[in-house]
N, C-alpha and C. Protein backbone atom coordinates (compact mmCIF):
# COMPACT_ATOMS: atom_id res chain seq x y z
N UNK A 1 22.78 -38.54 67.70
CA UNK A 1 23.22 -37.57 68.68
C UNK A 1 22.05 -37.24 69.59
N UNK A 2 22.24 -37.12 71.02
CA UNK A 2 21.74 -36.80 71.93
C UNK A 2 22.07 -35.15 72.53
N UNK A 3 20.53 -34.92 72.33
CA UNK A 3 20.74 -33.09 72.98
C UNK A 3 19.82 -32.84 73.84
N UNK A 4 20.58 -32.35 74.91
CA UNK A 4 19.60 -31.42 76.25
C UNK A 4 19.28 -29.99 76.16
N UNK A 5 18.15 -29.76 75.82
CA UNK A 5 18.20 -28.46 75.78
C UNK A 5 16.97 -28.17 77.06
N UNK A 6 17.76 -27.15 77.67
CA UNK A 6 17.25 -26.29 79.05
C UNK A 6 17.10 -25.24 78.38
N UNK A 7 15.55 -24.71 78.80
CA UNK A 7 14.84 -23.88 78.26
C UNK A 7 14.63 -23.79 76.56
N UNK A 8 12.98 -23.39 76.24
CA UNK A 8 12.85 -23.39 75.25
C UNK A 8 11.92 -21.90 74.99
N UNK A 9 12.64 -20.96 74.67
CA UNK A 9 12.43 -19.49 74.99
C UNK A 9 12.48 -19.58 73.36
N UNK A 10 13.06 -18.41 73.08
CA UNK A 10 13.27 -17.43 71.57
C UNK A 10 14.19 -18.42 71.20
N UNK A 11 15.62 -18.84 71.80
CA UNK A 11 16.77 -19.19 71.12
C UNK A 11 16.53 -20.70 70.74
N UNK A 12 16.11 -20.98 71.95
CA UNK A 12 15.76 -22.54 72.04
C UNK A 12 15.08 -23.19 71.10
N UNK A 13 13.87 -22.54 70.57
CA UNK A 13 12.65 -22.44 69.45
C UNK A 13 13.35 -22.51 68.50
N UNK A 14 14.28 -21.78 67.96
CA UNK A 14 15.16 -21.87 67.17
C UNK A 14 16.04 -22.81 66.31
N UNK A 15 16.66 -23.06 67.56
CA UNK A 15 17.41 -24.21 67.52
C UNK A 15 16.30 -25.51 67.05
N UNK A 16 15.47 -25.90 68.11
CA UNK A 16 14.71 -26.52 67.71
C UNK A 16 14.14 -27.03 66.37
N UNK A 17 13.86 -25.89 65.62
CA UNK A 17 13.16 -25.47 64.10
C UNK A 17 14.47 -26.24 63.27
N UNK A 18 15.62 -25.89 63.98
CA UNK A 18 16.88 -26.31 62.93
C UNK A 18 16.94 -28.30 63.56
N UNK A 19 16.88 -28.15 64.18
CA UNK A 19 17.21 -29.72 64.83
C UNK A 19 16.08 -30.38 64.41
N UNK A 20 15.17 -30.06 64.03
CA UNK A 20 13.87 -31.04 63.74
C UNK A 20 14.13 -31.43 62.06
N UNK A 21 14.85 -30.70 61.38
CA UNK A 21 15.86 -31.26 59.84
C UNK A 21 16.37 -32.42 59.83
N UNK A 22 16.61 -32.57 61.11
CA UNK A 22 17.99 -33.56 61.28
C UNK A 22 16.96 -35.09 62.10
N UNK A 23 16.54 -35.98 61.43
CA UNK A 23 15.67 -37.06 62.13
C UNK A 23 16.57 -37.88 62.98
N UNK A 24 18.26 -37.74 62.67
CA UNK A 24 18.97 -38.49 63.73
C UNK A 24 19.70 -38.09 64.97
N UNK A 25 18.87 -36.86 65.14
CA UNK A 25 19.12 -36.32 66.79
C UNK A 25 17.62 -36.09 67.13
N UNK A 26 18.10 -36.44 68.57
CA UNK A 26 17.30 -36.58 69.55
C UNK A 26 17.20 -35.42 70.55
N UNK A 27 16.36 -35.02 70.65
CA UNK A 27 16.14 -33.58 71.69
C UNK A 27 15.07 -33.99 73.09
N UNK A 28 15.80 -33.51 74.02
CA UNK A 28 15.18 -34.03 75.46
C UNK A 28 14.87 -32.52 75.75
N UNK A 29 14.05 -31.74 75.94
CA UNK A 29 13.52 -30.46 76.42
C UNK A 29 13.54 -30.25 78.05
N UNK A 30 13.66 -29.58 78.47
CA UNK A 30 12.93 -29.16 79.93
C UNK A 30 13.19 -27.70 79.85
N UNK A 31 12.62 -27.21 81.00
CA UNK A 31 12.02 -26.00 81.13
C UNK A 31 11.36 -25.75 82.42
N UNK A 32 11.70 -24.84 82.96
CA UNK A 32 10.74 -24.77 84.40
C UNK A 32 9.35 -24.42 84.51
N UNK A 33 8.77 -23.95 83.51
CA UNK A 33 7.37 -24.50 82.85
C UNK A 33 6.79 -25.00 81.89
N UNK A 34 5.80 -25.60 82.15
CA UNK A 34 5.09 -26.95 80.82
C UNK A 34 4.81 -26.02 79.90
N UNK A 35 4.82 -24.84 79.75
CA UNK A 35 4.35 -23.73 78.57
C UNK A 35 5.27 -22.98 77.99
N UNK A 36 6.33 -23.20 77.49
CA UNK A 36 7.28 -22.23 77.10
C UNK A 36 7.31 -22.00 75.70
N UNK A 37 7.67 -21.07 75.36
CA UNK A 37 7.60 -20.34 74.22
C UNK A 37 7.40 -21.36 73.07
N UNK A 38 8.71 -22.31 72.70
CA UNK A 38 8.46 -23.31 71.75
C UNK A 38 7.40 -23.98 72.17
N UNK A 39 6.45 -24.41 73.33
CA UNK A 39 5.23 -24.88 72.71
C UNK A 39 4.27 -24.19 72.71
N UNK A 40 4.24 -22.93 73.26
CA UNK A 40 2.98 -21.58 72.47
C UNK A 40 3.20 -21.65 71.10
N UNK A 41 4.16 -21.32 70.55
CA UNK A 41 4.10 -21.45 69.15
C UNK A 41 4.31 -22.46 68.29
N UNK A 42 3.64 -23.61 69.05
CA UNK A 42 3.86 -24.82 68.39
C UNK A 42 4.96 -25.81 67.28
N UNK A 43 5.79 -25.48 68.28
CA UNK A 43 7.23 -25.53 67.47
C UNK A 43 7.02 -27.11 68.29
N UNK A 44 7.37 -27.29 69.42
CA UNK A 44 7.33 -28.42 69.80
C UNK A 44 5.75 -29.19 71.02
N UNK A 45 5.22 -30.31 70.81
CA UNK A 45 3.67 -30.38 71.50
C UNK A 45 4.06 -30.15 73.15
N UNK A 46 5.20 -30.34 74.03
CA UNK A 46 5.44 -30.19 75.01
C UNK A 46 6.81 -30.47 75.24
N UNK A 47 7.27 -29.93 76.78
CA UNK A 47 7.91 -30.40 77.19
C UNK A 47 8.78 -31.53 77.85
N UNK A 48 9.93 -32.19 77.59
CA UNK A 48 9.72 -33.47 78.34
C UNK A 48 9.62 -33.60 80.01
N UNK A 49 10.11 -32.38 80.40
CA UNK A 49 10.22 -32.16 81.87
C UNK A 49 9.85 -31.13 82.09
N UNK A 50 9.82 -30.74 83.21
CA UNK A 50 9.46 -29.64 83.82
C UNK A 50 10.58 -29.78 85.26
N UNK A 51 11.72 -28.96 84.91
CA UNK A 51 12.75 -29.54 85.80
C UNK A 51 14.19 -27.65 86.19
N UNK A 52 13.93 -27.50 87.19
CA UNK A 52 14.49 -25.78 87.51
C UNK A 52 16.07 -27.03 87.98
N UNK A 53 17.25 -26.63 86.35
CA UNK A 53 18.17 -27.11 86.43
C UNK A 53 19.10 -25.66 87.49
N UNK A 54 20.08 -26.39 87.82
CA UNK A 54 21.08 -25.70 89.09
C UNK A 54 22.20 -26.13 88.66
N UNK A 55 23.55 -25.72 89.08
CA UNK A 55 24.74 -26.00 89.84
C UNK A 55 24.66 -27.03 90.33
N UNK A 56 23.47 -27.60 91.28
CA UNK A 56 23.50 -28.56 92.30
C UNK A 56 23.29 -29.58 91.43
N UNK A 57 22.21 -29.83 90.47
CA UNK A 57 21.39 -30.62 89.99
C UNK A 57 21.89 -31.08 88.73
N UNK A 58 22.61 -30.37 87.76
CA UNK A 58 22.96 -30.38 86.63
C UNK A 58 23.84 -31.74 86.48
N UNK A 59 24.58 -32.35 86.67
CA UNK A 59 25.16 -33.40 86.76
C UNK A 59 24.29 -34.74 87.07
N UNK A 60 23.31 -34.51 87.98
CA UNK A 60 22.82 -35.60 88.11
C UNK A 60 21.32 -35.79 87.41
N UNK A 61 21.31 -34.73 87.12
CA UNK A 61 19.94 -35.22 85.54
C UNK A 61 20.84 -35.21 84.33
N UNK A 62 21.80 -34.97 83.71
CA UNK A 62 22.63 -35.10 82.59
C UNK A 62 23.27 -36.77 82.43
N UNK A 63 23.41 -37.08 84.13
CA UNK A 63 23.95 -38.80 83.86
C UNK A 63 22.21 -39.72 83.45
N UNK A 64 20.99 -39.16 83.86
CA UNK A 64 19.98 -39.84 83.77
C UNK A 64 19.38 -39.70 82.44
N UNK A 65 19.61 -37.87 81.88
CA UNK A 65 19.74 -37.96 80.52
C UNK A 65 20.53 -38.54 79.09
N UNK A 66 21.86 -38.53 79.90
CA UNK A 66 22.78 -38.93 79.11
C UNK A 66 23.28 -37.92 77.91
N UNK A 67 23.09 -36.61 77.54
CA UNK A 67 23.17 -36.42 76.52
C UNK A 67 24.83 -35.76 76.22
N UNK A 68 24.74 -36.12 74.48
CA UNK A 68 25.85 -35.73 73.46
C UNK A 68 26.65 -34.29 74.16
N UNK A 69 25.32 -33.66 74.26
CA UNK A 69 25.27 -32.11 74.08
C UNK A 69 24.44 -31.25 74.58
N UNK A 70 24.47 -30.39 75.88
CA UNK A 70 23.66 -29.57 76.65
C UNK A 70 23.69 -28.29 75.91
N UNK A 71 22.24 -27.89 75.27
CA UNK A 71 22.67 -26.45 74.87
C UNK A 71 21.47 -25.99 76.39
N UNK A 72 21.98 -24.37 77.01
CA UNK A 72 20.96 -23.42 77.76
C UNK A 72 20.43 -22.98 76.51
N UNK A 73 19.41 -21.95 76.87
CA UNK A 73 18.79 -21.23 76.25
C UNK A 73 18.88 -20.16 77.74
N UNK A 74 19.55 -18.76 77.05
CA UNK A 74 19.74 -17.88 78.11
C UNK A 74 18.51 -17.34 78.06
N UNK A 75 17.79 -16.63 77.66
CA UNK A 75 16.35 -16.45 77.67
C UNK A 75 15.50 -16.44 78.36
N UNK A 76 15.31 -18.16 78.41
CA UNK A 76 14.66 -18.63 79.20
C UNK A 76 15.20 -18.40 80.62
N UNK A 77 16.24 -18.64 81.17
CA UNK A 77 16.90 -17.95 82.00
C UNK A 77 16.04 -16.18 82.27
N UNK A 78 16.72 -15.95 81.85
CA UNK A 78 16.43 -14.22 82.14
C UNK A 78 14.78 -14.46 81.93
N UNK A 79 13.72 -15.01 81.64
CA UNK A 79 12.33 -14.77 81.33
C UNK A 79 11.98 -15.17 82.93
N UNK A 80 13.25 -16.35 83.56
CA UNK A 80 12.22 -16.94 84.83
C UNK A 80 12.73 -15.94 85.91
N UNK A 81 13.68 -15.22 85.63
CA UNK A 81 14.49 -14.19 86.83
C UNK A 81 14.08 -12.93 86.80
N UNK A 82 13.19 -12.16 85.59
CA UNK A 82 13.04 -10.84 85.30
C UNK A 82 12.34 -9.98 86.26
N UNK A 83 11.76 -10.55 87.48
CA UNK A 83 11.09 -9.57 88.21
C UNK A 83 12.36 -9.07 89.53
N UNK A 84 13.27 -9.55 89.13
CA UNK A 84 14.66 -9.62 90.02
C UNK A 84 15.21 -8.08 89.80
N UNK A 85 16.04 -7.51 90.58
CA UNK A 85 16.38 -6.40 90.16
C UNK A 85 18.06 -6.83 89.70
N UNK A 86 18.26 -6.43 88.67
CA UNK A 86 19.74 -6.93 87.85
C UNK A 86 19.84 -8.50 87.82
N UNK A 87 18.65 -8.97 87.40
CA UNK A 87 18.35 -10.20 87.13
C UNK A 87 19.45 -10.90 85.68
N UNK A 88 19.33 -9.98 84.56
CA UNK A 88 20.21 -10.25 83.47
C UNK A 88 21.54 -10.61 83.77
N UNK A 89 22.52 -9.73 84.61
CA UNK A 89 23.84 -9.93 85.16
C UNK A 89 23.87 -11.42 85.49
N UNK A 90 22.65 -11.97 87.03
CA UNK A 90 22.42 -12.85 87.38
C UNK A 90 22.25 -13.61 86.62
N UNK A 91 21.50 -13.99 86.00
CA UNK A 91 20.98 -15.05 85.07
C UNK A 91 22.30 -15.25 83.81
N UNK A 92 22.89 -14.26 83.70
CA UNK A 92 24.34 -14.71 83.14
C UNK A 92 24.99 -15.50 83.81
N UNK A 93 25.39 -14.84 85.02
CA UNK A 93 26.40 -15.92 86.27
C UNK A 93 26.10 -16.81 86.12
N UNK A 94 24.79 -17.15 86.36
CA UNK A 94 23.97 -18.49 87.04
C UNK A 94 24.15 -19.58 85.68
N UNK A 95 24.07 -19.23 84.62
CA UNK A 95 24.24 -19.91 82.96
C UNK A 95 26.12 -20.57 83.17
N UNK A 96 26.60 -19.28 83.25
CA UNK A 96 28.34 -19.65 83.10
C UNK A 96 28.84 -20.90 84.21
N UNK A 97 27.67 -20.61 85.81
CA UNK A 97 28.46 -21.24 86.67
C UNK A 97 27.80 -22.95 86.08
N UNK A 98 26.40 -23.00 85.69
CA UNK A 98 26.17 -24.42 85.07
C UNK A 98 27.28 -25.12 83.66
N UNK A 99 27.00 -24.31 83.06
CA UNK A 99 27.84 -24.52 82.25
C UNK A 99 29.81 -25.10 82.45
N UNK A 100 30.01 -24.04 83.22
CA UNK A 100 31.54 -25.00 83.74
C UNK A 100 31.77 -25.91 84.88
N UNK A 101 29.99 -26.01 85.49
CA UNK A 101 30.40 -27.76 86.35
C UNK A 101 29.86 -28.48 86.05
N UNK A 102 29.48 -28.40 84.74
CA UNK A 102 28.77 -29.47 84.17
C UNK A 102 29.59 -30.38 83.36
N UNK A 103 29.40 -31.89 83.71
CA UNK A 103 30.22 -32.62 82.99
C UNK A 103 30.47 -33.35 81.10
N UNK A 104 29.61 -32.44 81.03
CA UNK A 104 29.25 -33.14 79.43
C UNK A 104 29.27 -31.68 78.98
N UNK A 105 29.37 -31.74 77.60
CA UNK A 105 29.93 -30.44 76.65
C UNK A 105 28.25 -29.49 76.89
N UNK A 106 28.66 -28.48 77.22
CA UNK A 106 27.71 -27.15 77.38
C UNK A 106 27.68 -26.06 76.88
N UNK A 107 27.23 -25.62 75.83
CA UNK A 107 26.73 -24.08 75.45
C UNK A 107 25.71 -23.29 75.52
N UNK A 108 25.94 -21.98 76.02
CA UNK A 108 24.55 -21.43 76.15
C UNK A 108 24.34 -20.68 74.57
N UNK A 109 23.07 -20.43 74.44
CA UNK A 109 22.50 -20.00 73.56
C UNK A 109 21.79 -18.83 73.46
């Protein structure tokens, strides 16, 4: 199994910790910075990308990724929007609207 996970915040780290059990899935990371939480705390040595997924974009890095299974990490979301005023609301929208035009199975986290 193939997994995309966007952002690697609190939830993501998580997940991660649980998916690294499993030697027959594969985890593709990105994150809109090379430093995110899972690799401060050395959960994972880096990121594979460094890539600010969209509405626009989401489809066409998912056919280059290919993966099983897109999880978000909302978190990470809300960590890159927080100087926003009602950034949380936002960064919800912005999760739901990727999530339902995205063509491969999506959950946020």
């Amino acid at each position: 199994m193939r997994i995309w996970l966007i952002g690697a915040d609190e939830a993501g780290s998580e997940v991660l910790r649980q998916i690294q059990k499993n030697p027959n899935i594969e985890v593709i990371v990105t994150d809109t910075t090379d430093h995110p939480k899972a690799v401060l705390d050395r959960v994972i040595e880096k990121v594979d990308a460094v890539e600010k997924v969209t509405q626009v974009n989401i489809n066409i890095l998912a056919k280059r990724i290919r993966p099983d299974l897109i999880l978000i990490d909302s978190g990470a979301a809300k960590r890159n929007l927080s100087r926003l005023s009602g950034a949380m609301v936002y960064a919800e929208a912005f999760q739901n609207e990727i999530a339902a035009i995205s063509d491969f199975p999506c959950i946020i986290i």
